[in-house]
C-alpha atoms as a PDB file:
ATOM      1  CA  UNK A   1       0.000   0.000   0.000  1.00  0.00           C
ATOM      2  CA  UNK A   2       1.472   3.583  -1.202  1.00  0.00           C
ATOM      3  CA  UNK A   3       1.999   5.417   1.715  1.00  0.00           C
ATOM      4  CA  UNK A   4       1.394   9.446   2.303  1.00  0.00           C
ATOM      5  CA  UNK A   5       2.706  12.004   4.790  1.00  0.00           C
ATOM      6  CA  UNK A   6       0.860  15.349   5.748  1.00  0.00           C
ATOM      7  CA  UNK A   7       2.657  17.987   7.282  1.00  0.00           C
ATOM      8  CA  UNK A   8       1.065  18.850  10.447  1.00  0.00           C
ATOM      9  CA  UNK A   9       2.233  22.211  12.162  1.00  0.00           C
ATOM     10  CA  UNK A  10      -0.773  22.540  14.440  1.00  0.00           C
ATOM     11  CA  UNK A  11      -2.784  25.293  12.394  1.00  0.00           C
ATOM     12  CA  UNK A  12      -5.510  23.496  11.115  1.00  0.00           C
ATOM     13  CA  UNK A  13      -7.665  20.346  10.536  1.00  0.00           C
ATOM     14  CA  UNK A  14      -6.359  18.151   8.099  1.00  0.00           C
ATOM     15  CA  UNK A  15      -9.373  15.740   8.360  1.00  0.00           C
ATOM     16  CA  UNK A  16     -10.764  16.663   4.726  1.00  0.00           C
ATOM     17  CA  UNK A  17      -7.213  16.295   3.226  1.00  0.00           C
ATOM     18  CA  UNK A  18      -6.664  12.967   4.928  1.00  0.00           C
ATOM     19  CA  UNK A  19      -9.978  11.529   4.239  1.00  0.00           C
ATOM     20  CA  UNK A  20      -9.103  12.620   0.252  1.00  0.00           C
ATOM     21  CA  UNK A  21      -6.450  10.513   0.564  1.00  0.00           C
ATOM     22  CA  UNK A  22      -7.706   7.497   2.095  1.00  0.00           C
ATOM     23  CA  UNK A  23     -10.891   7.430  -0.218  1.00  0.00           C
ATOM     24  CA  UNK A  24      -8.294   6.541  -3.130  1.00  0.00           C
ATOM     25  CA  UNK A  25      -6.461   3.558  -0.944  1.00  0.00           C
ATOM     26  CA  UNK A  26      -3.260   5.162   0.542  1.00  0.00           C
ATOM     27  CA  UNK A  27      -2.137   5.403   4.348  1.00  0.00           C
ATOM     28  CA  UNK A  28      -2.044   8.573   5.186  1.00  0.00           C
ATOM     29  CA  UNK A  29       0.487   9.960   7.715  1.00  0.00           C
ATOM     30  CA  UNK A  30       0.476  12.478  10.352  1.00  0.00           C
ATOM     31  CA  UNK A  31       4.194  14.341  10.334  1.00  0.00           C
ATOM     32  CA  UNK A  32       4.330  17.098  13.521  1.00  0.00           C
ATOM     33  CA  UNK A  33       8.206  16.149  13.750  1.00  0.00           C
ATOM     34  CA  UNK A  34      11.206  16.397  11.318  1.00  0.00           C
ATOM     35  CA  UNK A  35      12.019  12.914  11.446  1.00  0.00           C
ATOM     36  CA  UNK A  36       8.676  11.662  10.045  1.00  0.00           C
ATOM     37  CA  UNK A  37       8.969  14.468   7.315  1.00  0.00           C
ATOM     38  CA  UNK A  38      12.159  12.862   6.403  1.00  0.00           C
ATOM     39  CA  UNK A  39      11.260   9.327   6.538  1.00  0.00           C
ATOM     40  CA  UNK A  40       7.977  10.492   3.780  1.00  0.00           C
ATOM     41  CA  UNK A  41       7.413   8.740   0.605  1.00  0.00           C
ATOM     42  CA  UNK A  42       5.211  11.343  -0.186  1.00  0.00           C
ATOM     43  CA  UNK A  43       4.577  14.420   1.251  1.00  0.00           C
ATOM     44  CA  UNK A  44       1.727  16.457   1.226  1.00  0.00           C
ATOM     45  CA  UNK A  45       1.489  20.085   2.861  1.00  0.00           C
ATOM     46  CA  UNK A  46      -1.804  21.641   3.053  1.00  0.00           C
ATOM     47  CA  UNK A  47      -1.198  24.519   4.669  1.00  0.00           C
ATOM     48  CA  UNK A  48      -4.030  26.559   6.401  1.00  0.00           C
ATOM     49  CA  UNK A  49      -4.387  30.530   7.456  1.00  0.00           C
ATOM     50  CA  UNK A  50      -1.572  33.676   7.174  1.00  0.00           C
ATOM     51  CA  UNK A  51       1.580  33.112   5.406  1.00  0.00           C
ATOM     52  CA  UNK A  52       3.471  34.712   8.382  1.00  0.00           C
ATOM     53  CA  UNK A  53       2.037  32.807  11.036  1.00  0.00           C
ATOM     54  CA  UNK A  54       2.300  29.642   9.234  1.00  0.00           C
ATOM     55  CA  UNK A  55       6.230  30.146   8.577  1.00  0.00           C
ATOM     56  CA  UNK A  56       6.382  30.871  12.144  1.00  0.00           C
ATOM     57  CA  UNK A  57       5.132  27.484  13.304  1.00  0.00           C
ATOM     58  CA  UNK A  58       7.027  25.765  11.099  1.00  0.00           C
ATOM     59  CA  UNK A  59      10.220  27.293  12.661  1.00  0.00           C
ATOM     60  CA  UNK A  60       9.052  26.828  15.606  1.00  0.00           C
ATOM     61  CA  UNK A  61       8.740  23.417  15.313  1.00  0.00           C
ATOM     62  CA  UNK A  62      12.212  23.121  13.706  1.00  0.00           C
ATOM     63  CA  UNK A  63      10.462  21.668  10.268  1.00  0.00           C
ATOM     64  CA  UNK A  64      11.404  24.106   7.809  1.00  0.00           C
ATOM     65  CA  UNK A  65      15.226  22.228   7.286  1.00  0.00           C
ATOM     66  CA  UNK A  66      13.228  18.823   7.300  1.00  0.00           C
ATOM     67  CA  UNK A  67      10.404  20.018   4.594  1.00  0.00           C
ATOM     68  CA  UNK A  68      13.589  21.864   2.677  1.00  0.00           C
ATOM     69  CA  UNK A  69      16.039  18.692   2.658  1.00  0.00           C
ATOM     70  CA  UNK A  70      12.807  16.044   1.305  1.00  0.00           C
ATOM     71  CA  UNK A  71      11.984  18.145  -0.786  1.00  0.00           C
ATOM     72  CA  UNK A  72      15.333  17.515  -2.810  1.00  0.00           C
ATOM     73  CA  UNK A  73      14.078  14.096  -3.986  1.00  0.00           C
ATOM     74  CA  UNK A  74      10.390  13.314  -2.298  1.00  0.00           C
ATOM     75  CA  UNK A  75       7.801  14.228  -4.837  1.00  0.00           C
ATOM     76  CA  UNK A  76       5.820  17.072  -2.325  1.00  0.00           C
ATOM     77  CA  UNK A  77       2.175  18.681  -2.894  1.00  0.00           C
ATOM     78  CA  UNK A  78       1.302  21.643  -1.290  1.00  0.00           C
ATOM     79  CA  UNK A  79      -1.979  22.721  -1.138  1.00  0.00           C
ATOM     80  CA  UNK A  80      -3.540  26.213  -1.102  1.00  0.00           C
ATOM     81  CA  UNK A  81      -1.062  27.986   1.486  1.00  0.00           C
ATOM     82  CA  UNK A  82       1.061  24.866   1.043  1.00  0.00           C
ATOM     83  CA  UNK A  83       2.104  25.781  -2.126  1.00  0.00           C
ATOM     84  CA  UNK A  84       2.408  29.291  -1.514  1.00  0.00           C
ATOM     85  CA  UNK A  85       4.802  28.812   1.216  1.00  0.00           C
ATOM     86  CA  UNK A  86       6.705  26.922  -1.689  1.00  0.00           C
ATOM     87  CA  UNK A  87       7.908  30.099  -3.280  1.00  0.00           C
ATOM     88  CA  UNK A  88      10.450  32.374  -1.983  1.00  0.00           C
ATOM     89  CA  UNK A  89       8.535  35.459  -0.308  1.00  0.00           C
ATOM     90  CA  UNK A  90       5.166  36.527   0.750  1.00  0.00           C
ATOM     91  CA  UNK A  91       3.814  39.729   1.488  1.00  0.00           C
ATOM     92  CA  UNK A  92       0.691  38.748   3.366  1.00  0.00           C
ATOM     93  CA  UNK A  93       0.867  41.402   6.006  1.00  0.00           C
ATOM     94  CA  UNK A  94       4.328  41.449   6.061  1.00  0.00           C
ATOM     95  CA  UNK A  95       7.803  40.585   3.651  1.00  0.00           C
ATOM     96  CA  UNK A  96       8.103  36.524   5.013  1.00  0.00           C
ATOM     97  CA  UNK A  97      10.623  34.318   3.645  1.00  0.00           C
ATOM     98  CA  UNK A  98       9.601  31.350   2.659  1.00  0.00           C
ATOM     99  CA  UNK A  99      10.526  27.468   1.731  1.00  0.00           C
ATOM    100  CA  UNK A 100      12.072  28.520  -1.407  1.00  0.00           C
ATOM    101  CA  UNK A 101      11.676  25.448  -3.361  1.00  0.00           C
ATOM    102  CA  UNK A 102      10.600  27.809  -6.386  1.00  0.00           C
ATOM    103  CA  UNK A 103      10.769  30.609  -7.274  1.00  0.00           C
ATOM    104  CA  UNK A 104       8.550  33.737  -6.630  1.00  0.00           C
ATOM    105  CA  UNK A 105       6.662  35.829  -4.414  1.00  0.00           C
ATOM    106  CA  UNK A 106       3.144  35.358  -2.890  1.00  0.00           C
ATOM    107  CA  UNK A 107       0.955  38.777  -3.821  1.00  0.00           C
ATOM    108  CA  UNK A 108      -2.434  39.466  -3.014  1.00  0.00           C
ATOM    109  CA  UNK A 109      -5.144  39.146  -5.809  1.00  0.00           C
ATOM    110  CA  UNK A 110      -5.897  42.136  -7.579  1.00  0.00           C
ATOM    111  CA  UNK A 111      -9.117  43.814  -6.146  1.00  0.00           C
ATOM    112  CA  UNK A 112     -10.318  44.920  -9.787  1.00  0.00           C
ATOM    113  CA  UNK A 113     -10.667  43.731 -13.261  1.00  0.00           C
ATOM    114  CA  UNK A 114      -8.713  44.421 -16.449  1.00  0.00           C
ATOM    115  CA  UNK A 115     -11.504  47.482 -17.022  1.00  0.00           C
ATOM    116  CA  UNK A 116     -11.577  48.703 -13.956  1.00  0.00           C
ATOM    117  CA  UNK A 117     -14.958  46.920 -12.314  1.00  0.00           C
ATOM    118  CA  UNK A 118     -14.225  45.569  -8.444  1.00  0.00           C
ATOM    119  CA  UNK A 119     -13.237  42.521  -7.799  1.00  0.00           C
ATOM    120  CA  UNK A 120     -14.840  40.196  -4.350  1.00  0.00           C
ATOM    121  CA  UNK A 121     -11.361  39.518  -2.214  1.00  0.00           C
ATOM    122  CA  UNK A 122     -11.272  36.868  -0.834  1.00  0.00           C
ATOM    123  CA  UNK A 123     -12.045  34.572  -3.891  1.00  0.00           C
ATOM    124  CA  UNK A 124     -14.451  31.922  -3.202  1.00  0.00           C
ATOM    125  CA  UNK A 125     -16.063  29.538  -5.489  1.00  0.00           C
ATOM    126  CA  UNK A 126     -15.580  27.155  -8.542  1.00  0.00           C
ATOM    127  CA  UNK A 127     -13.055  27.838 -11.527  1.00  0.00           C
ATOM    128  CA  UNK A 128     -11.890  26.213 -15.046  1.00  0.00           C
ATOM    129  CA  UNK A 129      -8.364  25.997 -15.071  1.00  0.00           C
ATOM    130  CA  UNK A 130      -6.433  25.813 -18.003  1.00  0.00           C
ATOM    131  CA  UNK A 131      -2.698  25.529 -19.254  1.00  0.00           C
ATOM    132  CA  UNK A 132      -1.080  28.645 -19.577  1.00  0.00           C
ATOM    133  CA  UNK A 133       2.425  27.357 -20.493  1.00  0.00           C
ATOM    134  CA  UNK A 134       3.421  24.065 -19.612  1.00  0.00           C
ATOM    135  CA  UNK A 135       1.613  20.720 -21.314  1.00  0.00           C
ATOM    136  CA  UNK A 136       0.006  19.038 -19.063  1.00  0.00           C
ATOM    137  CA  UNK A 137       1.433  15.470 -20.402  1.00  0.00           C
ATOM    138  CA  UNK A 138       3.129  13.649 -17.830  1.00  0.00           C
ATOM    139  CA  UNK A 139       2.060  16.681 -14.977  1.00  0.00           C
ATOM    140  CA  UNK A 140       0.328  16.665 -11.989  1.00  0.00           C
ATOM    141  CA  UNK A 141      -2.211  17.549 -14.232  1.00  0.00           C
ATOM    142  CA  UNK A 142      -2.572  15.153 -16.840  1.00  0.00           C
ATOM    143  CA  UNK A 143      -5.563  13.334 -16.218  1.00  0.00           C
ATOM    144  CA  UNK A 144      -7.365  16.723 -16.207  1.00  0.00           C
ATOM    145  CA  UNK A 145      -9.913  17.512 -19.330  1.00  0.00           C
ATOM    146  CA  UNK A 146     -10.299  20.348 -20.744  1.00  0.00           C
ATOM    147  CA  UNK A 147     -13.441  21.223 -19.547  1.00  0.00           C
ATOM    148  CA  UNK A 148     -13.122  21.189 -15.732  1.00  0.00           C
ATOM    149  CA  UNK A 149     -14.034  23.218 -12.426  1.00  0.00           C
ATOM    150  CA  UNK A 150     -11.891  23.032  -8.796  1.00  0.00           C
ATOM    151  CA  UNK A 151     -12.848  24.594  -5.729  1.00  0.00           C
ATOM    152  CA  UNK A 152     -10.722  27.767  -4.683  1.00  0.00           C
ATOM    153  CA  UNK A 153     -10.622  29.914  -1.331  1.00  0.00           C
ATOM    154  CA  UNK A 154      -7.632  32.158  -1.007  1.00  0.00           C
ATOM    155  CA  UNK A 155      -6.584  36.218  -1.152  1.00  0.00           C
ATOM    156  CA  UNK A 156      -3.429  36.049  -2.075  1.00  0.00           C
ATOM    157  CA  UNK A 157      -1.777  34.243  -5.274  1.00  0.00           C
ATOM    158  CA  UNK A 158       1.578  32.521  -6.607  1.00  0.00           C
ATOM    159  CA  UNK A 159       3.531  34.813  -8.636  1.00  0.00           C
ATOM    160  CA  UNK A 160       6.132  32.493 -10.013  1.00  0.00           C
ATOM    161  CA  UNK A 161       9.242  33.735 -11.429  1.00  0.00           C
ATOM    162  CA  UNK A 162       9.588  31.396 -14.081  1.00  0.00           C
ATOM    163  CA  UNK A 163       6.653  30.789 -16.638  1.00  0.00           C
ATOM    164  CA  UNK A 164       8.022  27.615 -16.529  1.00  0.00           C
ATOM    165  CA  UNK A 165       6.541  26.778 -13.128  1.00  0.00           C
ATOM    166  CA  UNK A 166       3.655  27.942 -13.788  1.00  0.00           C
ATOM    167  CA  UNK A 167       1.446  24.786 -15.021  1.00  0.00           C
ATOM    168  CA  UNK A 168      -2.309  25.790 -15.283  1.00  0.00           C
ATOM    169  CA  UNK A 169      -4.407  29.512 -14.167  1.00  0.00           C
ATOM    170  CA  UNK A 170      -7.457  30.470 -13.821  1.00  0.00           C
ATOM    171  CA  UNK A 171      -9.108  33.414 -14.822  1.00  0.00           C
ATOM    172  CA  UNK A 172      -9.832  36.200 -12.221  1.00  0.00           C
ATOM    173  CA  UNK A 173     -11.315  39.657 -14.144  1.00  0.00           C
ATOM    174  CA  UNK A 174      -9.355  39.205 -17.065  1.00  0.00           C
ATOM    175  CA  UNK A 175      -5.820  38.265 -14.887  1.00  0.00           C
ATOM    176  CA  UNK A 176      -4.413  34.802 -15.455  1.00  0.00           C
ATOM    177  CA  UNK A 177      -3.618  33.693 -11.441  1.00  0.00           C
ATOM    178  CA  UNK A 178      -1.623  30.205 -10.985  1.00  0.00           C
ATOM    179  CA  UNK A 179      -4.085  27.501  -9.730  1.00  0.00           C
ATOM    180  CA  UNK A 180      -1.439  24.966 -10.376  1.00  0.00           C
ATOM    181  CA  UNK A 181       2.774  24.669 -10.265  1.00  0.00           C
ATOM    182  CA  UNK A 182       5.036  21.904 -10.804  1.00  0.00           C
ATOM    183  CA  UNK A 183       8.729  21.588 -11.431  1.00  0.00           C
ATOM    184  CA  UNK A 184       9.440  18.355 -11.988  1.00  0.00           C
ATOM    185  CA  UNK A 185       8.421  16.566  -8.551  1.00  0.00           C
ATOM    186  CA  UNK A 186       7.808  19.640  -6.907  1.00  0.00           C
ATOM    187  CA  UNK A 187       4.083  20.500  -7.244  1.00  0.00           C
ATOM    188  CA  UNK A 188       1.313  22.609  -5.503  1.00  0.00           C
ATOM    189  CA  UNK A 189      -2.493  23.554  -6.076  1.00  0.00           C
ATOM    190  CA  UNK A 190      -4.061  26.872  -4.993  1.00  0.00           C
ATOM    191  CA  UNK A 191      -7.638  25.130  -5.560  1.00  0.00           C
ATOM    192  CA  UNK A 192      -8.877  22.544  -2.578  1.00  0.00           C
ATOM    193  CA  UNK A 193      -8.505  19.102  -4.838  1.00  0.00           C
ATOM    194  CA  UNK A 194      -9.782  17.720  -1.147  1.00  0.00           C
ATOM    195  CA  UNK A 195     -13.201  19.230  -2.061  1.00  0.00           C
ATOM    196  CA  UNK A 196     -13.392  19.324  -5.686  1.00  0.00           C
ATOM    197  CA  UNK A 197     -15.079  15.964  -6.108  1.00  0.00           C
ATOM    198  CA  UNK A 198     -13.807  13.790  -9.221  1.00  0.00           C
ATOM    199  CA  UNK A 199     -11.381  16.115 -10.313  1.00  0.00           C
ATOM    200  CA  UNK A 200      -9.992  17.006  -7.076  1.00  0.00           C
ATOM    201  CA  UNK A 201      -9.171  12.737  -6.912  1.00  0.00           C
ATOM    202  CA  UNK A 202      -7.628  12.496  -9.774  1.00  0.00           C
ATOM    203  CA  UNK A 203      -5.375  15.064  -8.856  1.00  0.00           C
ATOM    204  CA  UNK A 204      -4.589  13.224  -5.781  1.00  0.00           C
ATOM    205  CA  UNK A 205      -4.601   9.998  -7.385  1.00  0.00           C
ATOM    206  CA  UNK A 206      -1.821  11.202 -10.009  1.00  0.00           C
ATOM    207  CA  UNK A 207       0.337  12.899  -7.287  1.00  0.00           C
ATOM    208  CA  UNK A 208       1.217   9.237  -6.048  1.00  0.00           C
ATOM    209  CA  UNK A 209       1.639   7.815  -9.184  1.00  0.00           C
ATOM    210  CA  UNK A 210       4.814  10.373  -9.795  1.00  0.00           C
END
């Protein structure tokens, strides 16, 4: 039986997440210590609340070196916050470094469209997603259709620096904001694939099959 490790750092309820998991056959892990982080086939960090805070805990907890290090070779999903905390900087409230597996800077979401017309921060609801300039052949992403709809809560966004990174977006007032990242076994969704229903578990289900 595959095996799967969540990153706990006691700022939210993972229960959806795990469940997620278990529906498709894995066990699912509870990590609140480096050494399970390191011991991880796969590791999963669904991270929950303010960018700040949440890089607090972590060093608090001494986890950032252990999430940093498996990273190098342990194919990792973060989720929402999780994958935020994947780039190099956020500016939620104030500059925070973060795990700098890629490259970027967390930003909040623009409060208005292209023309001008107010935007509702924070973004709630159900979006399409689509490729903006990575194939999604052999991704994360690739047993995704076209036509498609995840769940998204957030009010800030993944600026990545390199297009590269940047595997799918969605489309907020005319901007094109990363729902999805990957580089290579490095890969994080801003939507909830924990409550997006079929597509949310093939996401999941693909994430352990790289």
């Amino acid at each position: 039986m595959k095996r799967v490790t969540l990153i706990d750092y006691g700022a939210g309820n993972l229960l959806n997440v795990q469940r997620a998991f278990e529906h498709v056959g894995v066990r699912v892990e509870i990590a609140t210590e480096a050494k399970q982080i390191e011991q991880a086939e796969h590791l999963v960090f669904p991270g929950v609340g303010a960018f700040p805070e949440a890089m607090r805990r972590l060093q608090q907890k001494n986890l950032i070196g252990a999430i940093q290090q498996a990273a190098v070779d342990t194919p990792f999903l973060g989720i929402c916050l999780g994958m935020q905390m994947m780039l190099d900087q956020g500016e939620e409230f104030e500059s925070t470094p973060g795990l700098g597996l890629i490259a970027g800077q967390v930003k909040a979401l623009p409060t208005r469209t292209l023309d001008g017309k107010p935007m509702k921060v924070p973004h709630m609801g159900w979006e399409l997603i689509r490729s903006n300039h990575q194939a999604w052949s052999s991704s994360l992403l690739n047993d995704i259709p076209p036509q498609n709809a995840f769940y998204f809560v957030h009010s800030y966004y993944a600026d990545v620096q390199n297009v590269t990174d940047q595997l799918a977006v969605f489309d907020f007032g005319g901007h094109s904001i990363t729902a999805a990242i990957q580089r290579e076994h490095l890969m994080g969704c801003q939507f909830h694939p924990e409550k997006s229903g079929l597509m949310g578990l093939k996401v999941i289900e693909r994430f352990l099959d790289i």
